[in-house]
Each structure stands twice: as C-alpha cells, then as structure tokens.
PDB file of N, CA and C in Angstrom:
ATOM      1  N   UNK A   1       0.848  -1.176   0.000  1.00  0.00           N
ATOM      2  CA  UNK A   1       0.000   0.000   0.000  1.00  0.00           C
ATOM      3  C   UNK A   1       0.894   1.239   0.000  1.00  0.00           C
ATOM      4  N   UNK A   2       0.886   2.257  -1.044  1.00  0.00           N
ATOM      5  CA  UNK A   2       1.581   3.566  -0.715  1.00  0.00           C
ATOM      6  C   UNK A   2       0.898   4.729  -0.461  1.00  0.00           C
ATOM      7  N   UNK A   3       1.619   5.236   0.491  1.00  0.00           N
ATOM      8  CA  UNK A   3       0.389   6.557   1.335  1.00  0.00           C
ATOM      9  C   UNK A   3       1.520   7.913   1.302  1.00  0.00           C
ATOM     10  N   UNK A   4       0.977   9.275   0.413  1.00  0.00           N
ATOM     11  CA  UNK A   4       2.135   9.945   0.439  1.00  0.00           C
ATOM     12  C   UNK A   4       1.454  11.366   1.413  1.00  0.00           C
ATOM     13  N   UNK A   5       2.146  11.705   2.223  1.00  0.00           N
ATOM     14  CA  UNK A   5       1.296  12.195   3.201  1.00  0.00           C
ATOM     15  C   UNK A   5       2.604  13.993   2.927  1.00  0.00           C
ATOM     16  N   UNK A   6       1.428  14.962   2.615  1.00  0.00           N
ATOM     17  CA  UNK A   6       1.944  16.301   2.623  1.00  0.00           C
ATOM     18  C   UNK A   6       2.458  17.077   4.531  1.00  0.00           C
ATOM     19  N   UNK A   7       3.583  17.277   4.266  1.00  0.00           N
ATOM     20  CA  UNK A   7       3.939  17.761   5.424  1.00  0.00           C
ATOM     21  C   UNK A   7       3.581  19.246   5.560  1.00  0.00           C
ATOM     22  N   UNK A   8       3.340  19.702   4.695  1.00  0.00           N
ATOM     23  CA  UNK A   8       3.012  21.142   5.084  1.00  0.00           C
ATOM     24  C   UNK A   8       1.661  21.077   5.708  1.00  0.00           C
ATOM     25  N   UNK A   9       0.771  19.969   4.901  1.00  0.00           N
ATOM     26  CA  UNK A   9      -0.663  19.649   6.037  1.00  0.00           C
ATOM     27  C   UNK A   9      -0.757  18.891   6.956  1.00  0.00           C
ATOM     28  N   UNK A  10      -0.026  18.131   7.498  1.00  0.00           N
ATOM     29  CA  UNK A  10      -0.103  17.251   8.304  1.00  0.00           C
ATOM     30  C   UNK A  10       1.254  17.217   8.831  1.00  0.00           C
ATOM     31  N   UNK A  11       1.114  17.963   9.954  1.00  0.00           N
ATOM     32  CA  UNK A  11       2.517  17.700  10.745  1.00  0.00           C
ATOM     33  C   UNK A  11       2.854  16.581  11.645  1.00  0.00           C
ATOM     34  N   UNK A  12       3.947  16.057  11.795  1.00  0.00           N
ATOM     35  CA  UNK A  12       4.300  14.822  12.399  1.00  0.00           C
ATOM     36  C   UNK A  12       5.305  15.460  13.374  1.00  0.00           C
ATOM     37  N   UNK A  13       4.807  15.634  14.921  1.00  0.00           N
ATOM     38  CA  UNK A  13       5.634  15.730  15.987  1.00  0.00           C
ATOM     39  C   UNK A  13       6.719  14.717  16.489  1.00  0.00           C
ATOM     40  N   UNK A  14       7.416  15.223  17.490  1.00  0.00           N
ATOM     41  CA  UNK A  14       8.585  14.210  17.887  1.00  0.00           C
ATOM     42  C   UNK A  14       7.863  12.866  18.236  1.00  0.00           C
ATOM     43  N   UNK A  15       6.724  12.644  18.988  1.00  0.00           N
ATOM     44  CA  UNK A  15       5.931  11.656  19.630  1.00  0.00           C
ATOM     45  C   UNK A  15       6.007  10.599  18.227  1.00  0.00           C
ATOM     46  N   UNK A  16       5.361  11.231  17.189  1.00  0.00           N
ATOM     47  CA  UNK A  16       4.751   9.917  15.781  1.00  0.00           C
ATOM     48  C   UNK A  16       6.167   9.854  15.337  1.00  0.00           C
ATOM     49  N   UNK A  17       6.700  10.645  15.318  1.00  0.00           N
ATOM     50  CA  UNK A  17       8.304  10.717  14.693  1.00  0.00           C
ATOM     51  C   UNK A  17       9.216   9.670  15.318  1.00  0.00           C
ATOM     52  N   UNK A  18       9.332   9.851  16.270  1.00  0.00           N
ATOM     53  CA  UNK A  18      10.159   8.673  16.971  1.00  0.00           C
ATOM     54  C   UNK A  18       9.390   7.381  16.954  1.00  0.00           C
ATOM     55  N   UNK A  19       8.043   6.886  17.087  1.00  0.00           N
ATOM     56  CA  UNK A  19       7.266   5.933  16.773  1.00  0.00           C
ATOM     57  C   UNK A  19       7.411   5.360  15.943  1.00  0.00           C
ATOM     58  N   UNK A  20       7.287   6.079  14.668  1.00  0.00           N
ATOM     59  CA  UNK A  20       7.973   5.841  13.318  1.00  0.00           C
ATOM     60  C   UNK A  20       9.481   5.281  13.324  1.00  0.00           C
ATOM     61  N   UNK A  21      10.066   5.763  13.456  1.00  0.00           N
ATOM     62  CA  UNK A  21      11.494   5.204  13.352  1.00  0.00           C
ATOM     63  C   UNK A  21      11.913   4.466  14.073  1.00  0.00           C
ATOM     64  N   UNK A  22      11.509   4.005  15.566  1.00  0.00           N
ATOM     65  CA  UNK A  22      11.749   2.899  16.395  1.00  0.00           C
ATOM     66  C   UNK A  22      10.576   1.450  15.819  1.00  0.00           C
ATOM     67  N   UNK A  23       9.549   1.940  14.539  1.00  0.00           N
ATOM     68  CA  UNK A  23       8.774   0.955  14.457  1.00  0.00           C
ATOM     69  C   UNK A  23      10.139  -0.046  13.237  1.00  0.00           C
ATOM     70  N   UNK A  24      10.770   0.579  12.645  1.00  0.00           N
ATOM     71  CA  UNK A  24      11.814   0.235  11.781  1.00  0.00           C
ATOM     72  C   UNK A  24      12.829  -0.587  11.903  1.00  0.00           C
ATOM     73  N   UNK A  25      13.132  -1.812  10.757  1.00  0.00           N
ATOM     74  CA  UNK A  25      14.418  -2.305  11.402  1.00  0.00           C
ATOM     75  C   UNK A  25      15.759  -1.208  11.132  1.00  0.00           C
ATOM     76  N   UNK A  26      15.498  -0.496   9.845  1.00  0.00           N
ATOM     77  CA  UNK A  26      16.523   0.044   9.783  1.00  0.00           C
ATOM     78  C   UNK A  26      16.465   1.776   9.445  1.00  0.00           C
ATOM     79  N   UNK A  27      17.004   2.754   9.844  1.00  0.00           N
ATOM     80  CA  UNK A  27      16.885   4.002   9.702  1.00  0.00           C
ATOM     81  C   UNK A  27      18.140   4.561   9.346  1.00  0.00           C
ATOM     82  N   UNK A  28      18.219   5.700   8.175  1.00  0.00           N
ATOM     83  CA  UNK A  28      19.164   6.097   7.220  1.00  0.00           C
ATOM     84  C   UNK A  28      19.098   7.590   7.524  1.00  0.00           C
ATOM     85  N   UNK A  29      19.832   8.428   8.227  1.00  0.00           N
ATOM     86  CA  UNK A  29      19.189   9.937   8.358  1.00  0.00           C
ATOM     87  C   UNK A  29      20.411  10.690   7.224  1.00  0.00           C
ATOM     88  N   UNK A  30      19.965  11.182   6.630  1.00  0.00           N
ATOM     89  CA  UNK A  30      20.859  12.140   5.648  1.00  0.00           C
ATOM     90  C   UNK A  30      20.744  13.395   5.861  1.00  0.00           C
ATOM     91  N   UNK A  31      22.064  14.172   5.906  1.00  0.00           N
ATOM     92  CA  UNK A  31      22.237  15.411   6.140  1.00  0.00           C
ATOM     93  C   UNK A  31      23.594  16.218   5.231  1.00  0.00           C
ATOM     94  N   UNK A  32      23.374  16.600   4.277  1.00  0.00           N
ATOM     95  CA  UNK A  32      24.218  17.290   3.416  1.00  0.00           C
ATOM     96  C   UNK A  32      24.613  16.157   2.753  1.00  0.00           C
ATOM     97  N   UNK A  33      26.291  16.214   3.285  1.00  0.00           N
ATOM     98  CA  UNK A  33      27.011  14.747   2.230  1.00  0.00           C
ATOM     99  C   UNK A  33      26.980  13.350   3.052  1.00  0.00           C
ATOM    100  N   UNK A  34      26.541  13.489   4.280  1.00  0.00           N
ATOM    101  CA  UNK A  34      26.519  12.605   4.849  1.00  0.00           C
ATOM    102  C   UNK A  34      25.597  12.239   5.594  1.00  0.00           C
ATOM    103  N   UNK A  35      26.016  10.648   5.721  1.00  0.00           N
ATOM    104  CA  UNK A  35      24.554   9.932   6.010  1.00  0.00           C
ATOM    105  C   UNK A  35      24.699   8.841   7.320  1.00  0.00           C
ATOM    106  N   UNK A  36      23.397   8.697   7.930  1.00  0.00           N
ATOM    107  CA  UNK A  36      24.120   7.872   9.287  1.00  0.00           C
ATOM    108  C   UNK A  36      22.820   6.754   9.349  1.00  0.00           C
ATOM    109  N   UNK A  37      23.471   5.207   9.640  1.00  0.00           N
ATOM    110  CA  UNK A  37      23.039   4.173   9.235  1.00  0.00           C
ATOM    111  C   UNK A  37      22.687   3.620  10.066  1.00  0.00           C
ATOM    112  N   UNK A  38      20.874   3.107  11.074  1.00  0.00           N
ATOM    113  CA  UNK A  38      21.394   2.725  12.199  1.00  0.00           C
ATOM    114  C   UNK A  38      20.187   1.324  11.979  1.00  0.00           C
ATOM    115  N   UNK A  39      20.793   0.357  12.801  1.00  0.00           N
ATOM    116  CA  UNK A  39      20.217  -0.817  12.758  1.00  0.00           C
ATOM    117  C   UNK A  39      19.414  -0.998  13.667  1.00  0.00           C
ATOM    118  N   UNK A  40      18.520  -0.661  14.055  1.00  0.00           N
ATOM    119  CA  UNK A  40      17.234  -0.531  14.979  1.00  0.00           C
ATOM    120  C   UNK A  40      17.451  -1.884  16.073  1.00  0.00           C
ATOM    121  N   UNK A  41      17.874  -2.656  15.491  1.00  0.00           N
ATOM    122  CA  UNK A  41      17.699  -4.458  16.342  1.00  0.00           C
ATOM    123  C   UNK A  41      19.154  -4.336  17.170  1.00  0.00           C
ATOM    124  N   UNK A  42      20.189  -3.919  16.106  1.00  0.00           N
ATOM    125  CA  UNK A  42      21.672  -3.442  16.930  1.00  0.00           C
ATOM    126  C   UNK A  42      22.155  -2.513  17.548  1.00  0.00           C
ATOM    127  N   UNK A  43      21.997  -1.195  17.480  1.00  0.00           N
ATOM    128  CA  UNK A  43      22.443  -0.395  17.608  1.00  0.00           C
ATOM    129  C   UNK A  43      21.856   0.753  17.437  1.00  0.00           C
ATOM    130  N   UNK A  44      20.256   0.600  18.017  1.00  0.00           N
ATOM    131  CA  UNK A  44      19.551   1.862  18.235  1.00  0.00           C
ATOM    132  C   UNK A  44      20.089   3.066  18.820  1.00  0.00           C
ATOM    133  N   UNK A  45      20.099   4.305  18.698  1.00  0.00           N
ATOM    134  CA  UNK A  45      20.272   5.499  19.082  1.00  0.00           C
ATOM    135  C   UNK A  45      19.485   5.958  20.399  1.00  0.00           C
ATOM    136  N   UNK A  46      19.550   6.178  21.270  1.00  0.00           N
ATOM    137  CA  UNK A  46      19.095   6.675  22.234  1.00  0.00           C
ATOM    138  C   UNK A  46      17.482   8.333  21.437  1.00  0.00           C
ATOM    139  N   UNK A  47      16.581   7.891  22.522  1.00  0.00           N
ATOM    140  CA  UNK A  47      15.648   9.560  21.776  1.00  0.00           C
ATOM    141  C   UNK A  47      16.557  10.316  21.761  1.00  0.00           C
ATOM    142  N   UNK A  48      17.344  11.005  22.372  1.00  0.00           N
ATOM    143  CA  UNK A  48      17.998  12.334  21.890  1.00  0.00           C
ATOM    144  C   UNK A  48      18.564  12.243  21.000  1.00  0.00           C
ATOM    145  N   UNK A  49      19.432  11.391  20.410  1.00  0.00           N
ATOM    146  CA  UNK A  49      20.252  11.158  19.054  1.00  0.00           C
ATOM    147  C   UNK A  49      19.233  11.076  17.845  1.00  0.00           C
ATOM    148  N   UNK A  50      18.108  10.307  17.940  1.00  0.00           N
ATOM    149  CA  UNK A  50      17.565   9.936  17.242  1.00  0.00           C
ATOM    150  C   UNK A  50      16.681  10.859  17.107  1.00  0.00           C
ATOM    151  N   UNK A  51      16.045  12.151  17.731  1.00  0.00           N
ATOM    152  CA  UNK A  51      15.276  13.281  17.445  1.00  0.00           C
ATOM    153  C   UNK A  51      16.057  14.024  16.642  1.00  0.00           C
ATOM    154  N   UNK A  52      17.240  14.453  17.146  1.00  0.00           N
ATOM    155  CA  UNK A  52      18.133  15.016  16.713  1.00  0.00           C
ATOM    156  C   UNK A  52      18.618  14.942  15.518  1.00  0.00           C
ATOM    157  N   UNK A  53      18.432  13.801  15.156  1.00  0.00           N
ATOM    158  CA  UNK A  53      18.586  13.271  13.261  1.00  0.00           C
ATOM    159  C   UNK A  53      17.296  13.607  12.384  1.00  0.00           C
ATOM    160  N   UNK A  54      16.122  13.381  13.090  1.00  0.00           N
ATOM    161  CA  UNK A  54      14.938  13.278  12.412  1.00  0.00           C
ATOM    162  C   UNK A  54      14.068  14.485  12.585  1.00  0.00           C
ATOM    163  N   UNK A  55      14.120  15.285  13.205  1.00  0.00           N
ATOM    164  CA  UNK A  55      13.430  16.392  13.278  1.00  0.00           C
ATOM    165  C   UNK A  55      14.380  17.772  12.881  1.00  0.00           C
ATOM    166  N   UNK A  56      12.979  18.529  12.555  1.00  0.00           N
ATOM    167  CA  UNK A  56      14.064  19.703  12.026  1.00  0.00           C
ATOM    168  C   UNK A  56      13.652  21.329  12.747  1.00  0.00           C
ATOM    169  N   UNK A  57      14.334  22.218  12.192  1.00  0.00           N
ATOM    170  CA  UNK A  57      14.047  23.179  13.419  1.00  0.00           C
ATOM    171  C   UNK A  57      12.521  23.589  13.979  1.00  0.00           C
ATOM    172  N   UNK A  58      11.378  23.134  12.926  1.00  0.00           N
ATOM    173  CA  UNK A  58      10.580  23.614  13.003  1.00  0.00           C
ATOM    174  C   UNK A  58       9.839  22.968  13.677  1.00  0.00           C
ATOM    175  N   UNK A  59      10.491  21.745  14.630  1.00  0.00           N
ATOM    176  CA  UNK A  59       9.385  20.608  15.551  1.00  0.00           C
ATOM    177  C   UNK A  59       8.638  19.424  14.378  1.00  0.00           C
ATOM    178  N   UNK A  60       9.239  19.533  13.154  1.00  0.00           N
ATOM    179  CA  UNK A  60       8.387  18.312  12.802  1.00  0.00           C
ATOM    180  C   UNK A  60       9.514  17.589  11.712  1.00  0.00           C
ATOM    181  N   UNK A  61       9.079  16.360  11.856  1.00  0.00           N
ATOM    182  CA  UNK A  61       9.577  15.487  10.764  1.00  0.00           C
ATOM    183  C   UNK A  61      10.126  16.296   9.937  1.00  0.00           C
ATOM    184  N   UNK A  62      11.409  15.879   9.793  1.00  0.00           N
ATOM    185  CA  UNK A  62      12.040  16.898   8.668  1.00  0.00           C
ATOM    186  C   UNK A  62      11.765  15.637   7.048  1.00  0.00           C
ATOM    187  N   UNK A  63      11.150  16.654   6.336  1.00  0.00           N
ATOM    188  CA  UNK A  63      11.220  16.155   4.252  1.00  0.00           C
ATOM    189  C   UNK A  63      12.394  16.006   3.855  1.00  0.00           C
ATOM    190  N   UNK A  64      12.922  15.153   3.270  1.00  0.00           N
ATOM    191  CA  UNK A  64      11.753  13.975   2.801  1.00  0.00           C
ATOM    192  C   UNK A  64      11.934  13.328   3.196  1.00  0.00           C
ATOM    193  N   UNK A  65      10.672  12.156   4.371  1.00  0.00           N
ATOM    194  CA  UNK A  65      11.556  11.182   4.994  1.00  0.00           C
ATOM    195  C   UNK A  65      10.007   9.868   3.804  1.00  0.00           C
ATOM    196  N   UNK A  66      11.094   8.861   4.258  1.00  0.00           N
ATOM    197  CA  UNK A  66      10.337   7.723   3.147  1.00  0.00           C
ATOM    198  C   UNK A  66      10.367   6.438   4.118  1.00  0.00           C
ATOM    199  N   UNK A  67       9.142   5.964   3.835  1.00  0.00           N
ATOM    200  CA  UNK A  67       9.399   4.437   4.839  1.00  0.00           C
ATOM    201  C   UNK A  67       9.158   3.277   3.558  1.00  0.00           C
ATOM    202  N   UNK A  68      10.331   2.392   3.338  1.00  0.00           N
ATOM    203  CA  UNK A  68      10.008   1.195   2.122  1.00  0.00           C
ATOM    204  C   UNK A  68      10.057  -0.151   2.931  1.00  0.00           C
ATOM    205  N   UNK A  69       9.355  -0.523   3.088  1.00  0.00           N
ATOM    206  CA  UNK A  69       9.134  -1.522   3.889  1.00  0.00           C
ATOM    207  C   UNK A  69       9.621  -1.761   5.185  1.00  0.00           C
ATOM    208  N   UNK A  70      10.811  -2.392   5.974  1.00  0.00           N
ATOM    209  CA  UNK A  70      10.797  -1.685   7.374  1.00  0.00           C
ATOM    210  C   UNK A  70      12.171  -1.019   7.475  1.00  0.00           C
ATOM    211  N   UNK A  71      12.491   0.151   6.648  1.00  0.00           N
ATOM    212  CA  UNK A  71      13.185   0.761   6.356  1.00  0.00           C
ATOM    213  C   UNK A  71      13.039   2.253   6.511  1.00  0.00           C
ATOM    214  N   UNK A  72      13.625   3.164   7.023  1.00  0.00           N
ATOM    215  CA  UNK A  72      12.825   4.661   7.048  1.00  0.00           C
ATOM    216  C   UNK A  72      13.754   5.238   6.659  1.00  0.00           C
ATOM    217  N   UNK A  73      14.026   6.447   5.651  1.00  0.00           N
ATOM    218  CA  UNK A  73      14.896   7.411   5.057  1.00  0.00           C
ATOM    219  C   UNK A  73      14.171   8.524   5.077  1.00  0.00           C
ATOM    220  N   UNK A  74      15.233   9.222   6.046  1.00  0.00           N
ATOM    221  CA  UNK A  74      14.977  10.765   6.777  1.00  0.00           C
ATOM    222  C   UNK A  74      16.110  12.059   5.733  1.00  0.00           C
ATOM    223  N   UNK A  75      15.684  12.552   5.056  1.00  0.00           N
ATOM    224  CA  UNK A  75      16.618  13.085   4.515  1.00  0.00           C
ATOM    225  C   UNK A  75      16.796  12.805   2.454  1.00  0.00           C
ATOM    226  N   UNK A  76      17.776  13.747   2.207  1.00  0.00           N
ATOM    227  CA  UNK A  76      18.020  13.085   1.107  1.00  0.00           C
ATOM    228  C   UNK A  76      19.688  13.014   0.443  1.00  0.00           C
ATOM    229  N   UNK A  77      20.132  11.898   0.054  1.00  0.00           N
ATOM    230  CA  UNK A  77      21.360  11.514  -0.089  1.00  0.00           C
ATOM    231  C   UNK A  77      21.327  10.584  -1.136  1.00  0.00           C
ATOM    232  N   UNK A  78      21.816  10.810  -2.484  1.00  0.00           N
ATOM    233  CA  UNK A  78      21.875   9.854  -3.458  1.00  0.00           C
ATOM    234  C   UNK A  78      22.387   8.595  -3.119  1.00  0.00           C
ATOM    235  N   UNK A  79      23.304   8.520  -3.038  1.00  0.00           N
ATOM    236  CA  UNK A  79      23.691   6.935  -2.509  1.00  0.00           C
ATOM    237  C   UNK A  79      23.456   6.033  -1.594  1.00  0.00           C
ATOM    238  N   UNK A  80      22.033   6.616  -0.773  1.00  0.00           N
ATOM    239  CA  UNK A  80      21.437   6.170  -0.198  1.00  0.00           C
ATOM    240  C   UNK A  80      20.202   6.004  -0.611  1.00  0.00           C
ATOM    241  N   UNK A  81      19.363   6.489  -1.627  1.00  0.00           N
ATOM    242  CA  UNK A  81      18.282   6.356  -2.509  1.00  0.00           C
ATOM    243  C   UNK A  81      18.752   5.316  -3.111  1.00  0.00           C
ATOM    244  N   UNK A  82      19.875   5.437  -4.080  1.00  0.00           N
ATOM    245  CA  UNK A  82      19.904   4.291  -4.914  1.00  0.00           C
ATOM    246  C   UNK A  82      20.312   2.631  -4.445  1.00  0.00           C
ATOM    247  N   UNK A  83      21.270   3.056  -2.483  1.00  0.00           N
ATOM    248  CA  UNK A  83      21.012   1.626  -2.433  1.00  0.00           C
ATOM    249  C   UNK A  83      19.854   1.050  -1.990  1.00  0.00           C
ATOM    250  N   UNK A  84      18.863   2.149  -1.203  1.00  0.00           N
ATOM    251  CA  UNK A  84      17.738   0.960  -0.831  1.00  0.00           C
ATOM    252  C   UNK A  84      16.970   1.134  -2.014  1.00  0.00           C
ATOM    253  N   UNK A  85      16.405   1.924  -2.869  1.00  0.00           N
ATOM    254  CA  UNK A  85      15.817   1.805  -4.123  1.00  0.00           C
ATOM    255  C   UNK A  85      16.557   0.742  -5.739  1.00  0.00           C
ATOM    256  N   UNK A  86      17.599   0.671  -5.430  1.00  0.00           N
ATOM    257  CA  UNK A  86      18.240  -0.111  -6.385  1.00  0.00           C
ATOM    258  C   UNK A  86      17.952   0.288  -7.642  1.00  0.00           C
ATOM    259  N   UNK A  87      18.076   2.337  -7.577  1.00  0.00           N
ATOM    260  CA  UNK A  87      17.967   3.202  -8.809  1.00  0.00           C
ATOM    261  C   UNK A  87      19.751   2.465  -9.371  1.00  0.00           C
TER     262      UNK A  87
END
C-alpha cells in the first residue's frame, strides 16, 4: 500500500516521529554529504540522538523522509536512494 502524506498539512511531531522510526528495522538519516546508518535491532540510538537526526528546526519530521518496507529514510542523499531503491 503507498500513502504519500503532505507535510506542510499534516505535521508529524517528535511523539509519531520517533514511533515511526523505532517501528523500523533500519533508519538512514541524511544530512548534506553525509549519512548515518542505524540498525534498529543493533544499535539503536538513544531519543535524543535519534530526534536530533529526524526532526528539524521547526518541531516536525524533517522532508523527505520515506518508509520502504521496514526501512525509514529521513533526509536526502543519493547513494542512499539508490542503495535501498536499487535506482
């Protein structure tokens, strides 16, 4: 099922935000050139690390974040599109 949900109408606070990404095995946060890889089952991030990646100044889910099956990509970083998309 794909559900593309507008952030300018529907804001996603830290509460669904972190929900979201702890529901994940794996979370990808991208920020400029770099990108940080975390394995939800291994090596979860503590909430503060993990807000801190995923939210942006304005209190909500920072765009574009993407969930592909139990995978979540916060951000955007080519070489991280193309490996979980296999562009």
């Amino acid at each position: 099922m794909k559900e593309m949900v507008d952030a300018k109408k529907n804001r996603i606070g830290t509460e669904q935000a972190l929900a979201l990404a702890r529901s994940a095995k794996r979370v990808l946060i991208a920020r400029g050139k770099k990108f940080v890889d975390y394995d939800m089952k291994k090596n979860a991030p503590g909430d503060d690390e993990l807000t801190r990646g995923i939210m942006g100044p304005s209190g909500n889910l920072r765009a574009p974040t993407l969930r592909i099956g139990k995978t979540v990509i916060v951000g955007y970083h080519d070489e991280v599109y193309s490996e979980v998309m296999g562009c």
